[in-house]
Protein backbone atom coordinates (compact mmCIF):
# COMPACT_ATOMS: atom_id res chain seq x y z
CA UNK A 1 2.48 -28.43 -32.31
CA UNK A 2 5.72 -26.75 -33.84
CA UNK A 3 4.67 -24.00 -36.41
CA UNK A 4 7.03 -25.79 -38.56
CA UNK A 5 5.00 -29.19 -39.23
CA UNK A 6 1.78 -26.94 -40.05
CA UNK A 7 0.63 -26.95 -43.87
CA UNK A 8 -0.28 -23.44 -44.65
CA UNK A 9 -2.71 -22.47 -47.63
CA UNK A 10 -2.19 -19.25 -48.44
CA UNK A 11 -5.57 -17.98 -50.69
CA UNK A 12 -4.91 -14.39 -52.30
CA UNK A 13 -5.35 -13.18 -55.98
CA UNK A 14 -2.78 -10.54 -56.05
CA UNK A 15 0.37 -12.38 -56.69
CA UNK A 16 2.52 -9.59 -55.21
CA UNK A 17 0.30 -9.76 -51.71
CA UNK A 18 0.52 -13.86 -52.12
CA UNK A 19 3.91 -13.86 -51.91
CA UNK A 20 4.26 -11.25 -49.00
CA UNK A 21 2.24 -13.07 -47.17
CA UNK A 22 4.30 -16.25 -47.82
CA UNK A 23 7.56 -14.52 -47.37
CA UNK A 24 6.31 -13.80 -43.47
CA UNK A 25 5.23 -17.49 -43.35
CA UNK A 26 8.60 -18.76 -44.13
CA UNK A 27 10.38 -16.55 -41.90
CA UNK A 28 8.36 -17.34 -38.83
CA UNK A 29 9.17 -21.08 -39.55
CA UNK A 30 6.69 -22.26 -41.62
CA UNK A 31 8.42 -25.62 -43.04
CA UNK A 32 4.56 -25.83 -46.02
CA UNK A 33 3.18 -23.62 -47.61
CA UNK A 34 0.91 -24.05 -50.60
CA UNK A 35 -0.45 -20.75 -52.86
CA UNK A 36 -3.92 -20.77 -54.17
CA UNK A 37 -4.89 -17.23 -57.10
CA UNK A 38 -8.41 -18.05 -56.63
CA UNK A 39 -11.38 -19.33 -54.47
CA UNK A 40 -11.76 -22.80 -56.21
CA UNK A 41 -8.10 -23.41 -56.57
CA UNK A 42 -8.23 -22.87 -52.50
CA UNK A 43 -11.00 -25.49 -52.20
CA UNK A 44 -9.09 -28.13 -54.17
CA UNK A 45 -6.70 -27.89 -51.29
CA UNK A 46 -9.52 -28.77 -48.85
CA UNK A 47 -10.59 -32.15 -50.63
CA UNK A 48 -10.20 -35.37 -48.69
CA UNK A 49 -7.52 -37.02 -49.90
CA UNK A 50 -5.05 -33.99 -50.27
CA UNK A 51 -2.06 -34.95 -48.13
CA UNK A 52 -0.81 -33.31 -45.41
CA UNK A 53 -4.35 -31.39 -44.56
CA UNK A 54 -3.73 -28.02 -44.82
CA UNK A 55 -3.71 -26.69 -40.84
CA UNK A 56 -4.29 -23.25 -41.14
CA UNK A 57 -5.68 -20.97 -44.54
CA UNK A 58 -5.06 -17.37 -44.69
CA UNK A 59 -7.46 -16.38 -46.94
CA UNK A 60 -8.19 -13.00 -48.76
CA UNK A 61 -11.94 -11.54 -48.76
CA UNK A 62 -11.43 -10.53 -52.86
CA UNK A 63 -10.17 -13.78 -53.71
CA UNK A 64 -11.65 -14.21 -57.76
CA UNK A 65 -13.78 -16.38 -59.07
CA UNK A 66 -15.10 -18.31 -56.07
CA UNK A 67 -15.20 -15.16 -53.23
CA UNK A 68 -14.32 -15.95 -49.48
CA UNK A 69 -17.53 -16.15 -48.62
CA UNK A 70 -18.73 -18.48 -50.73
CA UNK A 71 -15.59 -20.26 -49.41
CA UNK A 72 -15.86 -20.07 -45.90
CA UNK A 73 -19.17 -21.42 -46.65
CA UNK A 74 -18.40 -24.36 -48.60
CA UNK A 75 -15.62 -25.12 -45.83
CA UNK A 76 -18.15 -25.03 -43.61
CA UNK A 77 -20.72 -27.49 -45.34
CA UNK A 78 -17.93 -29.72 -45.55
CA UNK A 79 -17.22 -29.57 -41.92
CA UNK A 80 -13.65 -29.15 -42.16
CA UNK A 81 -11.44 -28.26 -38.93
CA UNK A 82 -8.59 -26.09 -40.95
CA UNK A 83 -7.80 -23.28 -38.55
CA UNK A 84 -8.97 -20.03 -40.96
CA UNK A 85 -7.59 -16.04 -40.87
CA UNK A 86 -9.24 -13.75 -43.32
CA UNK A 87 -7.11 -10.67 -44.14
CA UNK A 88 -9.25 -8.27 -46.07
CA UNK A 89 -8.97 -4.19 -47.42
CA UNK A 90 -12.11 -3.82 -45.65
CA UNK A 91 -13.12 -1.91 -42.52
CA UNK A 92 -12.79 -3.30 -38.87
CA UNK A 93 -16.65 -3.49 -38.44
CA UNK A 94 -17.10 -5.78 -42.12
CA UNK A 95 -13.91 -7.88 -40.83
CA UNK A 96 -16.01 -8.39 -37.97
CA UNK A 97 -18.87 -9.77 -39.52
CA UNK A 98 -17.44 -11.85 -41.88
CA UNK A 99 -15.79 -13.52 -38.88
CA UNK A 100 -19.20 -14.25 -37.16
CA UNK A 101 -20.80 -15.11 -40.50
CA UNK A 102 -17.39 -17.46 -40.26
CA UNK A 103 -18.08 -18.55 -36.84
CA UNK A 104 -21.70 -19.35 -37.56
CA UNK A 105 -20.84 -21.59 -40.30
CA UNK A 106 -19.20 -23.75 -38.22
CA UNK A 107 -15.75 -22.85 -39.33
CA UNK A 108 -12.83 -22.47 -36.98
CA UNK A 109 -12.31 -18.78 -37.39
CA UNK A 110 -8.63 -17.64 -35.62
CA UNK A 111 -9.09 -14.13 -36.60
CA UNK A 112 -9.33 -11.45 -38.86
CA UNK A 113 -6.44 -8.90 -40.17
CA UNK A 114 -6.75 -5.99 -42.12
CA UNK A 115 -4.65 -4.87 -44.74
CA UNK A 116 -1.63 -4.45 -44.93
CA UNK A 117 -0.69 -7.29 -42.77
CA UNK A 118 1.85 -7.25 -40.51
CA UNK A 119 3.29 -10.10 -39.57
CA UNK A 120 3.28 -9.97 -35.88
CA UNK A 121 -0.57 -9.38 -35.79
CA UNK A 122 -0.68 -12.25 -38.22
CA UNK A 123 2.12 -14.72 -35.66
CA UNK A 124 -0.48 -13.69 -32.90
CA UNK A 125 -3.31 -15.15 -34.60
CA UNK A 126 -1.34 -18.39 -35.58
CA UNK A 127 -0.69 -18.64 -31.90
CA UNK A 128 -4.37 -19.12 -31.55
CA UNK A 129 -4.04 -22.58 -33.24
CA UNK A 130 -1.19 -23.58 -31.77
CA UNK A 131 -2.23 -23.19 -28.04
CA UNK A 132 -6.13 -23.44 -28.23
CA UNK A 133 -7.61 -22.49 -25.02
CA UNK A 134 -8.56 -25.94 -22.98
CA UNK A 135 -12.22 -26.95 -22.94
CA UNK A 136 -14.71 -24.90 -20.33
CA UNK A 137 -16.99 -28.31 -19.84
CA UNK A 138 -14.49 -30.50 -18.07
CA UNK A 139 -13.47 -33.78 -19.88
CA UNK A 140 -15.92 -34.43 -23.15
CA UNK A 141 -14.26 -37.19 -24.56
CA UNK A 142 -16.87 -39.71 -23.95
CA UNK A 143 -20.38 -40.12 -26.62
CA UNK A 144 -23.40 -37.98 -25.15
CA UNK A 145 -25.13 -40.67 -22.40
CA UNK A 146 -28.57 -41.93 -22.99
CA UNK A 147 -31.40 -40.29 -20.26
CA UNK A 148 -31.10 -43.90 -18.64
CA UNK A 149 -27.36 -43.53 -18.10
CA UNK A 150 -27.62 -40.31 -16.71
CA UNK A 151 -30.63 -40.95 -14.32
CA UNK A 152 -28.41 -43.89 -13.14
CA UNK A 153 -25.17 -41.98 -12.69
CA UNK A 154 -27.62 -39.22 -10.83
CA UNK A 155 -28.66 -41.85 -8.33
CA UNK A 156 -25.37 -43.15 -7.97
CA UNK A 157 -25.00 -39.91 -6.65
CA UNK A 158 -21.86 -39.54 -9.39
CA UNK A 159 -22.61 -35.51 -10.22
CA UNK A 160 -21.08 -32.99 -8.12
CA UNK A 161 -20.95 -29.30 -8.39
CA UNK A 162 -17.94 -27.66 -9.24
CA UNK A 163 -17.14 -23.97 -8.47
CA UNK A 164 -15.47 -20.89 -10.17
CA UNK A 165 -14.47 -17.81 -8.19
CA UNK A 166 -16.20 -14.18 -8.99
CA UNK A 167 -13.62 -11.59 -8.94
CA UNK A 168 -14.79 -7.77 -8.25
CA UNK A 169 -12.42 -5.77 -10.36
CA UNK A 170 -11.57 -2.50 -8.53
CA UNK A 171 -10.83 -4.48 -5.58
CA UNK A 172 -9.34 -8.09 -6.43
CA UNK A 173 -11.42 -9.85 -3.64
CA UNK A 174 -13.26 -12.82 -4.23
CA UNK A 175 -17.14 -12.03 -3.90
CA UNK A 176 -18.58 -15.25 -4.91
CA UNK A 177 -18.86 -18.53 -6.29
CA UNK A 178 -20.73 -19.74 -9.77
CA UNK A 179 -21.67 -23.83 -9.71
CA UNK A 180 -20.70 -25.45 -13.27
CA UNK A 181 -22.37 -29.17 -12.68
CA UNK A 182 -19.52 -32.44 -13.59
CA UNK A 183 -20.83 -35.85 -13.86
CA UNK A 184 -17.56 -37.79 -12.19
CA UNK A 185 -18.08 -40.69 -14.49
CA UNK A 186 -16.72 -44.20 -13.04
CA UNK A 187 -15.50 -44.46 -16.48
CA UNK A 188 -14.70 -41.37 -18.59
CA UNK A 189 -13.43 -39.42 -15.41
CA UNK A 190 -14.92 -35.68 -14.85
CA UNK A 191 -17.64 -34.64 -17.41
CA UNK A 192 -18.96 -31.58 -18.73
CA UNK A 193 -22.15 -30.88 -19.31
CA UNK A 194 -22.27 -31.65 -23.58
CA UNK A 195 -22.16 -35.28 -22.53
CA UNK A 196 -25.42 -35.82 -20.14
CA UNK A 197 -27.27 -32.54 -20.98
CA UNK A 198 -28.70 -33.24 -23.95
CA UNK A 199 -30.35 -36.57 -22.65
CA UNK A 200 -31.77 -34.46 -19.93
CA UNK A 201 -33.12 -31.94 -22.34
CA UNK A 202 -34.89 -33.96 -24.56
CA UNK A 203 -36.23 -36.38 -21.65
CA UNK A 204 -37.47 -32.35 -20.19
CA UNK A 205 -36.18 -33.32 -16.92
CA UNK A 206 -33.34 -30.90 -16.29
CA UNK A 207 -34.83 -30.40 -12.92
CA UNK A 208 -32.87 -34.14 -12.11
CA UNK A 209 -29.63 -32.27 -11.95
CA UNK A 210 -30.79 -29.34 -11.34
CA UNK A 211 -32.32 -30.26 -7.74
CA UNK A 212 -29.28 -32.31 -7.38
CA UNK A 213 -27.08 -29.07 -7.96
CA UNK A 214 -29.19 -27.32 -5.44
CA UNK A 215 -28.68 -29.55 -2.93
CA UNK A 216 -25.02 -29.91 -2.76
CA UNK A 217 -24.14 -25.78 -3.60
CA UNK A 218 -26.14 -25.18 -0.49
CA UNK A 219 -24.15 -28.24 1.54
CA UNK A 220 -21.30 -26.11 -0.17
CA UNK A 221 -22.04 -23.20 1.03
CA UNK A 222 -22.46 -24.62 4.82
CA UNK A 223 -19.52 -26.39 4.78
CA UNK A 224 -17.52 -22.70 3.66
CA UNK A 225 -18.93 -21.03 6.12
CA UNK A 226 -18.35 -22.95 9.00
CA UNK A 227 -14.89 -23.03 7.88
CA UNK A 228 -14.73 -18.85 8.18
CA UNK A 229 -15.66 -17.79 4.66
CA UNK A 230 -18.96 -16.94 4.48
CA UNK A 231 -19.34 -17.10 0.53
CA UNK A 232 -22.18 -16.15 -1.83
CA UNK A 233 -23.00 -19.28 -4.17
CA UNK A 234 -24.52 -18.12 -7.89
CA UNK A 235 -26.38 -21.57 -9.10
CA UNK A 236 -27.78 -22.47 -12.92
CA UNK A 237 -31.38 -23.33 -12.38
CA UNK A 238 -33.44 -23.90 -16.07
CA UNK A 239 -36.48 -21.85 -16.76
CA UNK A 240 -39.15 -24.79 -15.78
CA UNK A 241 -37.32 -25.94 -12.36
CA UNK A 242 -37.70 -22.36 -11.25
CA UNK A 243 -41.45 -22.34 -12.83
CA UNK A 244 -42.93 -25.36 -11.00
CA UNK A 245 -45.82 -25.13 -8.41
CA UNK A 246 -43.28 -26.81 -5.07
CA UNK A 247 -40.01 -24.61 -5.98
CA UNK A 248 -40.45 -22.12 -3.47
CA UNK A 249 -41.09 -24.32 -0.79
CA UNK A 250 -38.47 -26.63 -1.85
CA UNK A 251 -35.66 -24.25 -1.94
CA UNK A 252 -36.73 -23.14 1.70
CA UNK A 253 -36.88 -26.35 2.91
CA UNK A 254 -33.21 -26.64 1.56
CA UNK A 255 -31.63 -23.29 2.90
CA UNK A 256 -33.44 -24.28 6.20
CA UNK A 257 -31.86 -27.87 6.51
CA UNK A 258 -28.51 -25.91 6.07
CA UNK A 259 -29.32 -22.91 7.80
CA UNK A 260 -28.23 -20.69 4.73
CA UNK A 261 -29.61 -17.33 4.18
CA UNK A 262 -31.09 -16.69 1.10
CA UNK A 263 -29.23 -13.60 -0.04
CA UNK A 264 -26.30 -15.96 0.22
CA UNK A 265 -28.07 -17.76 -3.02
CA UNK A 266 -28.45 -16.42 -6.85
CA UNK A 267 -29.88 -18.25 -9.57
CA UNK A 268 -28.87 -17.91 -12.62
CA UNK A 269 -31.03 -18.25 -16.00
CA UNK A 270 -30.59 -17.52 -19.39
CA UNK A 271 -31.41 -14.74 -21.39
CA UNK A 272 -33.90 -16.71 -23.53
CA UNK A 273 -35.61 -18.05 -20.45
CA UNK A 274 -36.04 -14.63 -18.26
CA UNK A 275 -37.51 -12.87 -21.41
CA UNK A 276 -41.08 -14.09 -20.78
CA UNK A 277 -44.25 -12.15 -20.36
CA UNK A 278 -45.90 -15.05 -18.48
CA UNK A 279 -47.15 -13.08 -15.55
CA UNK A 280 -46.94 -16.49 -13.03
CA UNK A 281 -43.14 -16.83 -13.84
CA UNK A 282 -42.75 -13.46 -13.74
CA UNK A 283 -44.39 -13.58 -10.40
CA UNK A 284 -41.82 -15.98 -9.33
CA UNK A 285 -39.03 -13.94 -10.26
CA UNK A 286 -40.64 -10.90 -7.88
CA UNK A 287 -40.93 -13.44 -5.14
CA UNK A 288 -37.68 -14.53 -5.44
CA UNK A 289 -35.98 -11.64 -5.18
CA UNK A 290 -38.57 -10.50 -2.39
CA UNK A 291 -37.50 -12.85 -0.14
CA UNK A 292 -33.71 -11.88 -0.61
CA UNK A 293 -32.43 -14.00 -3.55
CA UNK A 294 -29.83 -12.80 -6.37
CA UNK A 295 -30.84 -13.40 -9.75
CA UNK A 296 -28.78 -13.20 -12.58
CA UNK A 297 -29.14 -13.60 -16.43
CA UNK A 298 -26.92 -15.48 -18.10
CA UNK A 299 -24.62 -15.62 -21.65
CA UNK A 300 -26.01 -12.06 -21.92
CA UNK A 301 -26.12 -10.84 -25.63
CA UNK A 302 -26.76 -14.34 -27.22
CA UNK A 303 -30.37 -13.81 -27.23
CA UNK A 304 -33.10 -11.51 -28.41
CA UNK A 305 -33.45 -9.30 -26.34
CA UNK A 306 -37.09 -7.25 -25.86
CA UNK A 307 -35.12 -4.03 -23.66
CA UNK A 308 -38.32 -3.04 -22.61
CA UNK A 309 -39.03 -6.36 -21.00
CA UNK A 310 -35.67 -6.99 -19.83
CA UNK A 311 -35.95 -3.72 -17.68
CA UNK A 312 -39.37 -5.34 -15.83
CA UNK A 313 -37.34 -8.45 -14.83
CA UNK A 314 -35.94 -8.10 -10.86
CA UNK A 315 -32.30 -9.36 -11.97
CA UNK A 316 -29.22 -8.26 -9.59
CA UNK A 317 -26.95 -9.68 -12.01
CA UNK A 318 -26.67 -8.97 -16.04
CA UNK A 319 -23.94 -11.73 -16.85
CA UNK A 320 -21.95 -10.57 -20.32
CA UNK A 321 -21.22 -13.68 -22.78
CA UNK A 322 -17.64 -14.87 -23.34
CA UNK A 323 -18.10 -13.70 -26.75
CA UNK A 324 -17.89 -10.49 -25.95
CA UNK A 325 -14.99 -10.77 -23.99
CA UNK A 326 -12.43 -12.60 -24.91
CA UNK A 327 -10.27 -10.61 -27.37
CA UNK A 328 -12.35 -7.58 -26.95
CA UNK A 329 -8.94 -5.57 -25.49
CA UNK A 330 -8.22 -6.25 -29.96
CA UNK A 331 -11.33 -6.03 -31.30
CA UNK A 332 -12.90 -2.89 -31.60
CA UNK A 333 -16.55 -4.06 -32.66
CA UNK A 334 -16.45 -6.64 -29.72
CA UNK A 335 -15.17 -3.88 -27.62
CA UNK A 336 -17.94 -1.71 -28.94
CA UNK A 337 -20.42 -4.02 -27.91
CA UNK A 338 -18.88 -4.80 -24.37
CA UNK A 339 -19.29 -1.22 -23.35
CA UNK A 340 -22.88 -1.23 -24.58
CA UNK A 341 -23.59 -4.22 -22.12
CA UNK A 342 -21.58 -2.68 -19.32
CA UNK A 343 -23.39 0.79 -20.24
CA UNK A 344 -26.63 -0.89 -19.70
CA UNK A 345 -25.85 -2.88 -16.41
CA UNK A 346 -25.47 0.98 -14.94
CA UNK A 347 -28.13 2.57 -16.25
CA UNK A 348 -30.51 -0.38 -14.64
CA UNK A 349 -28.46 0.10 -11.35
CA UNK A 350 -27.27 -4.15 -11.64
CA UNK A 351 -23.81 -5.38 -11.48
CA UNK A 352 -22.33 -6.31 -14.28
CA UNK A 353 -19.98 -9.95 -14.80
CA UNK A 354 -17.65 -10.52 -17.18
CA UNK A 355 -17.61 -14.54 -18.45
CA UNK A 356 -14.67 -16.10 -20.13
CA UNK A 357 -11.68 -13.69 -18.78
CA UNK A 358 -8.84 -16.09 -20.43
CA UNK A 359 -5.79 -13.13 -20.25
CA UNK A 360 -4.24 -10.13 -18.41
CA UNK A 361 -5.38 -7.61 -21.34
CA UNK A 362 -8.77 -9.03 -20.40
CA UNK A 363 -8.66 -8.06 -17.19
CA UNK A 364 -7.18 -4.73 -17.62
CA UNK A 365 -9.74 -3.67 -20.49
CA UNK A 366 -12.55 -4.79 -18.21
CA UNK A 367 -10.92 -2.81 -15.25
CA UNK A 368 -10.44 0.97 -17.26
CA UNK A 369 -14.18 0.34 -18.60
CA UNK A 370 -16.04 -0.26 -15.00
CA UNK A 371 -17.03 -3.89 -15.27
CA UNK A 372 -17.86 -4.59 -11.83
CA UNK A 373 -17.14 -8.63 -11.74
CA UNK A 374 -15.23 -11.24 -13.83
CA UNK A 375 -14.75 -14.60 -14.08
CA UNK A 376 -12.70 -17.02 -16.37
CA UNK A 377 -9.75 -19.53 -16.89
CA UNK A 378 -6.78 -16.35 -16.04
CA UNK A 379 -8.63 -16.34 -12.77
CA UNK A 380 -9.51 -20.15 -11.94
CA UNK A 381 -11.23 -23.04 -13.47
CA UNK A 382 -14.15 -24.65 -12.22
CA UNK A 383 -12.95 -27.12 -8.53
CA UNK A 384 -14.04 -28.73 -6.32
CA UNK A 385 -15.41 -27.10 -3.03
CA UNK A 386 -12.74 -28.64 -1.12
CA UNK A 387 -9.98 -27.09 -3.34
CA UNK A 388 -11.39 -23.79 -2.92
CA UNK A 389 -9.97 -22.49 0.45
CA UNK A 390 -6.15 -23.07 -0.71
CA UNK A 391 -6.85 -21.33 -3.96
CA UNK A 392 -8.52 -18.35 -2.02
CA UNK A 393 -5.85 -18.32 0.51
CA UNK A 394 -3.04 -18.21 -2.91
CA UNK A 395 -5.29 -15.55 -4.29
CA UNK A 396 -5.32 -12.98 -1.00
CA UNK A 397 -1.64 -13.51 -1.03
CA UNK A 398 -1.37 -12.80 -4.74
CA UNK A 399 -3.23 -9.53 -4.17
């Protein structure tokens, strides 16, 4: 959308800082722009009814009468899908927070500036609204399936793995591949995982897809190697497929039928699930790695981590959330907290991996601090296996 057709609210008390900040709206474009001196004049603008819906609110953390937080909560209640930037006196590390307090409320934060603004910093975050990044899942657009839709689309044999390259960072090769499971709907086309997922969660039978997954990474990983690329494979398994009594023998069976060794194959949990002192899964996890598996913990940072604990598990892998890299090249406290996650990957002697790499100053920031692997959208999307030799072929000629 042109930055021109966008209604802008612009929430600030000071009349002299209101206007500044409209004065940089209208010469970047902006065609609307509506003032608000206060926090309950600002929410006015937000009723239904009020026509055109304001697109994007700059709003000031020491707005009177009705603060910003307050605000950001009550536009949060309300559900509403205004793009938000909060420009505050404050220091980096409160702009910071008030953008995940933001962000937990449900509201689509695009940033945070602090004062004075300057209008490229606040163009940049505009740009944010105007070209969103494109969905991780795949194609959402169809209602979450029942557990009976899903168990028929499984044996219709409709889900398929798809695969996103693992980039080591001081060299530019291509060191493995992580499985993202798509439900290729006869319908709906190529779905991510927030439309068949839930069904499988509440039903407790992840282990469906999940053996499913298994099965067709390791064909995967076959057919790869016996076209000359003999590729690692990192696959999602959940916390009770990995726990029951058969999985061991199961997964051997597999690797045999394919003749695939297992240090070939990581799995991949979640930080929630790892962090358990069950001594039988934790016994699994020893075995696992015993017999040559990878294993690697997942959206890193998004749980509660015990330290202690996490030092006990056998992981190869400590996999860094996308929320604490995207935009940390900008954001000091994100960068703060990147470094702390890379800083502990190296003292437990595991490789780090970057998720959600979506730019150049990504990469670069990731590079000059010693992360050892990323993935994300400036790299590849998820594909097929069969689309994956011409993209690695384009890659090694890009590098």
């Amino acid at each position: 959308m042109d930055i021109a057709q966008l209604h802008f609210l612009v929430a600030e008390g000071d009349q002299v800082q209101r206007h500044a900040l409209a004065d940089i709206l209208v010469h970047v474009g902006v065609g609307r722009i509506t003032q608000a001196p206060d926090g309950h004049t600002a929410l006015r603008h937000f009723s239904a009814g009020i026509t055109p819906p304001v697109d994007i609110a700059i709003i000031d953390l020491a707005l009177p009468g009705m603060d910003a937080l307050e605000l950001i909560r009550r536009l949060g209640e309300a559900r509403c899908q205004s793009g938000v930037i909060i420009v505050g006196a404050q220091s980096n590390a409160v702009l910071f927070s008030v953008e995940t307090m933001a962000s937990a409320c449900g509201v689509n934060v695009l940033g945070a500036i602090g004062k004075p603004v300057i209008g490229s910093r606040l163009v940049a975050l505009i740009q944010n609204h105007l070209q969103p990044s494109e969905a991780r899942g795949g194609g959402d657009a169809a209602p979450a399936a029942s557990f009976a839709q899903v168990g028929q689309g499984l044996q219709n044999r409709e889900f398929d793995p798809y695969f996103q390259p693992k980039i080591e960072l001081e060299t530019g090769q291509v060191k493995g591949l992580e499985m993202f499971a798509r439900w290729r709907h006869p319908l709906y086309g190529v779905l991510g995982p927030a439309s068949f997922m839930p069904a499988l969660e509440e039903a407790r039978r992840v282990d469906f897809l999940d053996w499913t997954m298994i099965e067709k990474s390791v064909a995967a990983c076959r057919k790869l190697h016996d076209q000359g690329i003999p590729i690692s494979f990192s696959i999602n398994v959940d916390q009770t497929t990995l726990a029951h009594p058969q999985f061991m023998e199961q997964i051997a069976a597999c690797l045999e039928r394919y003749q695939i060794m297992a240090d070939y194959i990581t799995f991949e949990m979640t930080e929630s699930a790892v962090l358990s002192t069950d001594p039988h899964f934790l016994e699994r996890l020893l075995r696992l790695r015993m017999k040559g598996f990878g294993l690697a913990i997942d959206d890193y940072g998004t749980g509660r981590s015990n330290l202690q604990l996490l030092a006990r598990i056998p992981f190869s892998e400590l996999k860094i959330d996308r929320s604490f890299v995207d935009g940390a090249s900008k954001r000091a406290a994100i960068g703060t907290v990147l470094r702390s996650c890379l800083g502990l990957a190296r003292s437990l002697d595991r490789k780090s991996v970057a998720v959600g790499v979506e730019t150049k100053q990504d990469w670069d920031f990731l590079q000059g601090l010693g992360c050892t692997y990323a993935q994300g959208y400036y790299i590849a999307k998820p594909m097929p296996v069969e689309d994956f030799p011409a993209w690695l072929s384009d890659w090694q000629h890009f590098f």
